[in-house]
C-alpha atoms as a PDB file:
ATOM      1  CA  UNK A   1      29.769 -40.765   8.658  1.00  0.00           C
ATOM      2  CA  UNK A   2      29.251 -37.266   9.082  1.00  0.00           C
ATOM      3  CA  UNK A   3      29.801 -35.776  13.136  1.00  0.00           C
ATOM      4  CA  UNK A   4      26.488 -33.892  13.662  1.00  0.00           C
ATOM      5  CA  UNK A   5      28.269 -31.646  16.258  1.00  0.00           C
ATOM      6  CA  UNK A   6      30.728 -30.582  12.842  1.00  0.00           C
ATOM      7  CA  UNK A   7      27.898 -30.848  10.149  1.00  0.00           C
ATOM      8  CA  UNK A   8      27.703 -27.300   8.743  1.00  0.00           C
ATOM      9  CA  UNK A   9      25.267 -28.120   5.885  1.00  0.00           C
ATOM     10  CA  UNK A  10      21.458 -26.531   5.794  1.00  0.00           C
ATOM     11  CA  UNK A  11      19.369 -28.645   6.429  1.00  0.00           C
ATOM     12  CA  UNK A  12      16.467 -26.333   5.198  1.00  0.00           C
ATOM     13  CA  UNK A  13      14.223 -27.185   2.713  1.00  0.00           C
ATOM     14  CA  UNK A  14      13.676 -25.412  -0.829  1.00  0.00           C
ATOM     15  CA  UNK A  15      10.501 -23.122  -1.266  1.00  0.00           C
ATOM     16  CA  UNK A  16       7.332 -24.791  -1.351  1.00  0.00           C
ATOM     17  CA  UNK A  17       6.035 -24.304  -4.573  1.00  0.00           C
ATOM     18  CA  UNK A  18       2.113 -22.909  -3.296  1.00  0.00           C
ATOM     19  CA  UNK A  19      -1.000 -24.078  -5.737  1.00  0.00           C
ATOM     20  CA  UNK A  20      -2.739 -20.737  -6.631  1.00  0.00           C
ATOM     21  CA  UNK A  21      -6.175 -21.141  -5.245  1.00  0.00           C
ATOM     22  CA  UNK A  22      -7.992 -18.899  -3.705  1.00  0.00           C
ATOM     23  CA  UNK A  23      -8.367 -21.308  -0.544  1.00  0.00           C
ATOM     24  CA  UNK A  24      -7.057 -24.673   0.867  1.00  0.00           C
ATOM     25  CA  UNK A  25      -8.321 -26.850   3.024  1.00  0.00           C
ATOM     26  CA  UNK A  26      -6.743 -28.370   6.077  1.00  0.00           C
ATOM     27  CA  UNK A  27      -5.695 -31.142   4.496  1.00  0.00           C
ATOM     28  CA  UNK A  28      -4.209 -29.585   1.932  1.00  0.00           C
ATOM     29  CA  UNK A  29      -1.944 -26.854   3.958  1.00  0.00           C
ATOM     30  CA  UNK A  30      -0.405 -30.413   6.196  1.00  0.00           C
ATOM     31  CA  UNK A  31       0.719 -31.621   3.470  1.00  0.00           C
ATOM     32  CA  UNK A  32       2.160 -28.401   1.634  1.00  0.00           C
ATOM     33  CA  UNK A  33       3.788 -27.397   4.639  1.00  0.00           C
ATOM     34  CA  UNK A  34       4.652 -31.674   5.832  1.00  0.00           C
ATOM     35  CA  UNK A  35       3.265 -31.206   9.372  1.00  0.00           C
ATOM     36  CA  UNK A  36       0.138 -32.898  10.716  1.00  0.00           C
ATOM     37  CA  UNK A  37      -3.675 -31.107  10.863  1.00  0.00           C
ATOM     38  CA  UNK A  38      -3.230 -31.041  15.137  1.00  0.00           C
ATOM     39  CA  UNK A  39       0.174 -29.119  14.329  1.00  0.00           C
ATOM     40  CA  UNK A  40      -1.788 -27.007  11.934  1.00  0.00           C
ATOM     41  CA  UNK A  41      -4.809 -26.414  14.623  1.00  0.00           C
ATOM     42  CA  UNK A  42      -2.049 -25.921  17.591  1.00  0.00           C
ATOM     43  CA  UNK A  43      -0.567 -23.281  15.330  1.00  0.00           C
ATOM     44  CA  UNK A  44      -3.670 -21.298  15.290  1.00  0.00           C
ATOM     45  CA  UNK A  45      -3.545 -20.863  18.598  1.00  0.00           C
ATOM     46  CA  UNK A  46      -0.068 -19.881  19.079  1.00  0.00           C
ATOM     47  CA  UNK A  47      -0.072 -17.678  16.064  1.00  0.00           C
ATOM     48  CA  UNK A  48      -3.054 -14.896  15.477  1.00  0.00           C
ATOM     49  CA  UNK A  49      -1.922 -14.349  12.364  1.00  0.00           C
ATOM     50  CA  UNK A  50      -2.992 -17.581  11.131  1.00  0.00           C
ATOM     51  CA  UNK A  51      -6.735 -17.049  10.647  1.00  0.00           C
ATOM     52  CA  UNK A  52      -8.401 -19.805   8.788  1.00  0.00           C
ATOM     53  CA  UNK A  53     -12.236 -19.047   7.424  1.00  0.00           C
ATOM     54  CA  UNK A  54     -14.688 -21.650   8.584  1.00  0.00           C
ATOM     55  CA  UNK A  55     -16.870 -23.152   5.606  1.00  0.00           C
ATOM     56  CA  UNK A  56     -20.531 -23.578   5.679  1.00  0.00           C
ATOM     57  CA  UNK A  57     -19.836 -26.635   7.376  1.00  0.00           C
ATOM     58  CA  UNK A  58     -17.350 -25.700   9.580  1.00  0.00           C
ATOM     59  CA  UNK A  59     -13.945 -26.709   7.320  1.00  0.00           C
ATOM     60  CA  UNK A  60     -11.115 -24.488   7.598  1.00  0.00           C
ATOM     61  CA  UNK A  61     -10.396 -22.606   5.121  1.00  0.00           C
ATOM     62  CA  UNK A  62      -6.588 -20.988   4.569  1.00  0.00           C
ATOM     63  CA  UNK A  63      -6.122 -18.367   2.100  1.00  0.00           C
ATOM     64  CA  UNK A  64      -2.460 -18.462   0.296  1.00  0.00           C
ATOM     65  CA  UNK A  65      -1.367 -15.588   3.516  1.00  0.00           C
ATOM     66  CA  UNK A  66      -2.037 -18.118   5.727  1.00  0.00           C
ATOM     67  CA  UNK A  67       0.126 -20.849   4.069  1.00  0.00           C
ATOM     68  CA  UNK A  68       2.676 -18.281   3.366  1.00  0.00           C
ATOM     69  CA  UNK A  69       3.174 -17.438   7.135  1.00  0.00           C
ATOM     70  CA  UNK A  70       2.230 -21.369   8.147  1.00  0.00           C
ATOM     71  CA  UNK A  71       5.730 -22.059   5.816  1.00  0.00           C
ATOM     72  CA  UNK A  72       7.626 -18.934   7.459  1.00  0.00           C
ATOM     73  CA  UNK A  73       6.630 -20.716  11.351  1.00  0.00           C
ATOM     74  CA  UNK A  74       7.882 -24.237   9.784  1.00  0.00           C
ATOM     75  CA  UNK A  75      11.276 -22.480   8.419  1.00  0.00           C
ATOM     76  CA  UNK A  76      11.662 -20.664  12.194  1.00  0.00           C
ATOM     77  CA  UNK A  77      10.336 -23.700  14.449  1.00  0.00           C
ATOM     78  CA  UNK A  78      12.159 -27.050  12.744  1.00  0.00           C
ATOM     79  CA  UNK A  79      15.194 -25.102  10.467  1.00  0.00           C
ATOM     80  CA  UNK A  80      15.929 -22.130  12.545  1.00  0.00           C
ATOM     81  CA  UNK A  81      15.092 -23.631  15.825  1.00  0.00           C
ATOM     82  CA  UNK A  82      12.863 -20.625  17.304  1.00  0.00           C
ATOM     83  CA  UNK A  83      10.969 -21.155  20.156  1.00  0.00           C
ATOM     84  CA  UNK A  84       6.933 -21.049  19.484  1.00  0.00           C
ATOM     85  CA  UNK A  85       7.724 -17.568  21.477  1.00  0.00           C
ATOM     86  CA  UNK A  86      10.598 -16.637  19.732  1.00  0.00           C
ATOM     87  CA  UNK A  87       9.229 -17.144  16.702  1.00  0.00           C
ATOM     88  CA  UNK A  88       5.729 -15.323  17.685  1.00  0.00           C
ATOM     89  CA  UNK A  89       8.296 -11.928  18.740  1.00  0.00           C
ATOM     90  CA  UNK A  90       9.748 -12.327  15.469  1.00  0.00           C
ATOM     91  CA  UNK A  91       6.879 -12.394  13.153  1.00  0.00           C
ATOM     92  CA  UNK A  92       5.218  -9.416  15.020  1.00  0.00           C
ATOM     93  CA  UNK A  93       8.581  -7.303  14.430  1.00  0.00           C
ATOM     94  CA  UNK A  94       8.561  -8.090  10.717  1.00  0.00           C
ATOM     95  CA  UNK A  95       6.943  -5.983   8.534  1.00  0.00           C
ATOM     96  CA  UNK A  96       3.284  -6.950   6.976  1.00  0.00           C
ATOM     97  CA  UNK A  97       2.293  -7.451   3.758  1.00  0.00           C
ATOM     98  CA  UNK A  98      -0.713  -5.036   3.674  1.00  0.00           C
ATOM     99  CA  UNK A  99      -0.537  -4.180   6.945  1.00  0.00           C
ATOM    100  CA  UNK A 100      -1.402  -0.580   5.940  1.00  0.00           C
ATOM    101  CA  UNK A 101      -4.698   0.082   3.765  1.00  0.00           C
ATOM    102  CA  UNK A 102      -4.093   0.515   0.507  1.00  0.00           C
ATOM    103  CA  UNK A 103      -4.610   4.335  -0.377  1.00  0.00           C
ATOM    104  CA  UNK A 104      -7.336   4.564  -3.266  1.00  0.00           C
ATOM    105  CA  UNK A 105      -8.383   0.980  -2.575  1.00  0.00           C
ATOM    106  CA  UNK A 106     -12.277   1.963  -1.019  1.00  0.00           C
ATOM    107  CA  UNK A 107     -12.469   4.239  -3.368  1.00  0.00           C
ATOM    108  CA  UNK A 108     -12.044   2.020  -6.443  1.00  0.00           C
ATOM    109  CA  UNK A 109     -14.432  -0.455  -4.233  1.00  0.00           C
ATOM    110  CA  UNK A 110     -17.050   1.975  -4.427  1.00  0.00           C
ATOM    111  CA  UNK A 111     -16.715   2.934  -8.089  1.00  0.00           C
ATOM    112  CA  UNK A 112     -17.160  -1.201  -8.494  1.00  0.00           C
ATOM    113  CA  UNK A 113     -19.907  -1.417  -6.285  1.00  0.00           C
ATOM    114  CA  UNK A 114     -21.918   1.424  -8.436  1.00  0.00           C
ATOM    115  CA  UNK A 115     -20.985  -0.071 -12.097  1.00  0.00           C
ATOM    116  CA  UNK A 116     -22.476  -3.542 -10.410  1.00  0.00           C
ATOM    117  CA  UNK A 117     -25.292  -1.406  -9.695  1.00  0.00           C
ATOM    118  CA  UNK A 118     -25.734   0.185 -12.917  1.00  0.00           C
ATOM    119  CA  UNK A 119     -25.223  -3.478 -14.712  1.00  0.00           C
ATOM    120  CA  UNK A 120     -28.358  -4.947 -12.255  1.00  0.00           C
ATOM    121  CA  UNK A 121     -30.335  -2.476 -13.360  1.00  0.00           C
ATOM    122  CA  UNK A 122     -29.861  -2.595 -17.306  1.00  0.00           C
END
């Protein structure tokens, strides 16, 4: 029997292998991430970062960001035993993914929108 007081293992689990979908739905995100849909909803408002779309009829909707970060609060709450405030501090110190625009990206948008312009027409 192993002395929990002397037990050096991790205890942390591998990566969660993320479907790629554009979007997930409550359901789907507890049990990717193994935590309950109140967890999930408590999260949200602990966390801005986590910012679920809202369906036509009012289902949440996470995009693969969302799960991402919802598996990086898991990995600080439960394995690195963070604090819901700790872990809050920490997140906002890390760097973002896109977090800055990316330079050319409006213009490309706009050469897009007039092509889709050009194709409606002909």
């Amino acid at each position: 029997m192993l002395d929990p007081e002397r037990d050096t293992e991790s205890h942390e689990q591998p990566a969660q292998e993320i479907p790629n979908k554009l979007y997930f739905r409550i359901g789907e995100v507890s049990r990717l991430a193994g935590i309950k849909p109140y967890v999930l909803r408590f999260w949200e408002t602990e966390f801005p970062a986590i910012e679920p779309k809202k369906s036509g009829t009012g289902h949440r909707l996470y995009r693969r960001k969302d799960v991402e970060l919802i598996l990086e609060i898991k990995r600080l709450l439960y394995d690195k035993r963070f604090t819901i405030e700790g872990a809050r501090k920490f997140l906002e110190e890390q760097p973002r993914l896109f977090a800055e625009p990316v330079p050319g990206l409006e213009d490309v948008k706009k050469e897009l929108r007039a092509i889709l312009e050009i194709l409606k027409r002909n």
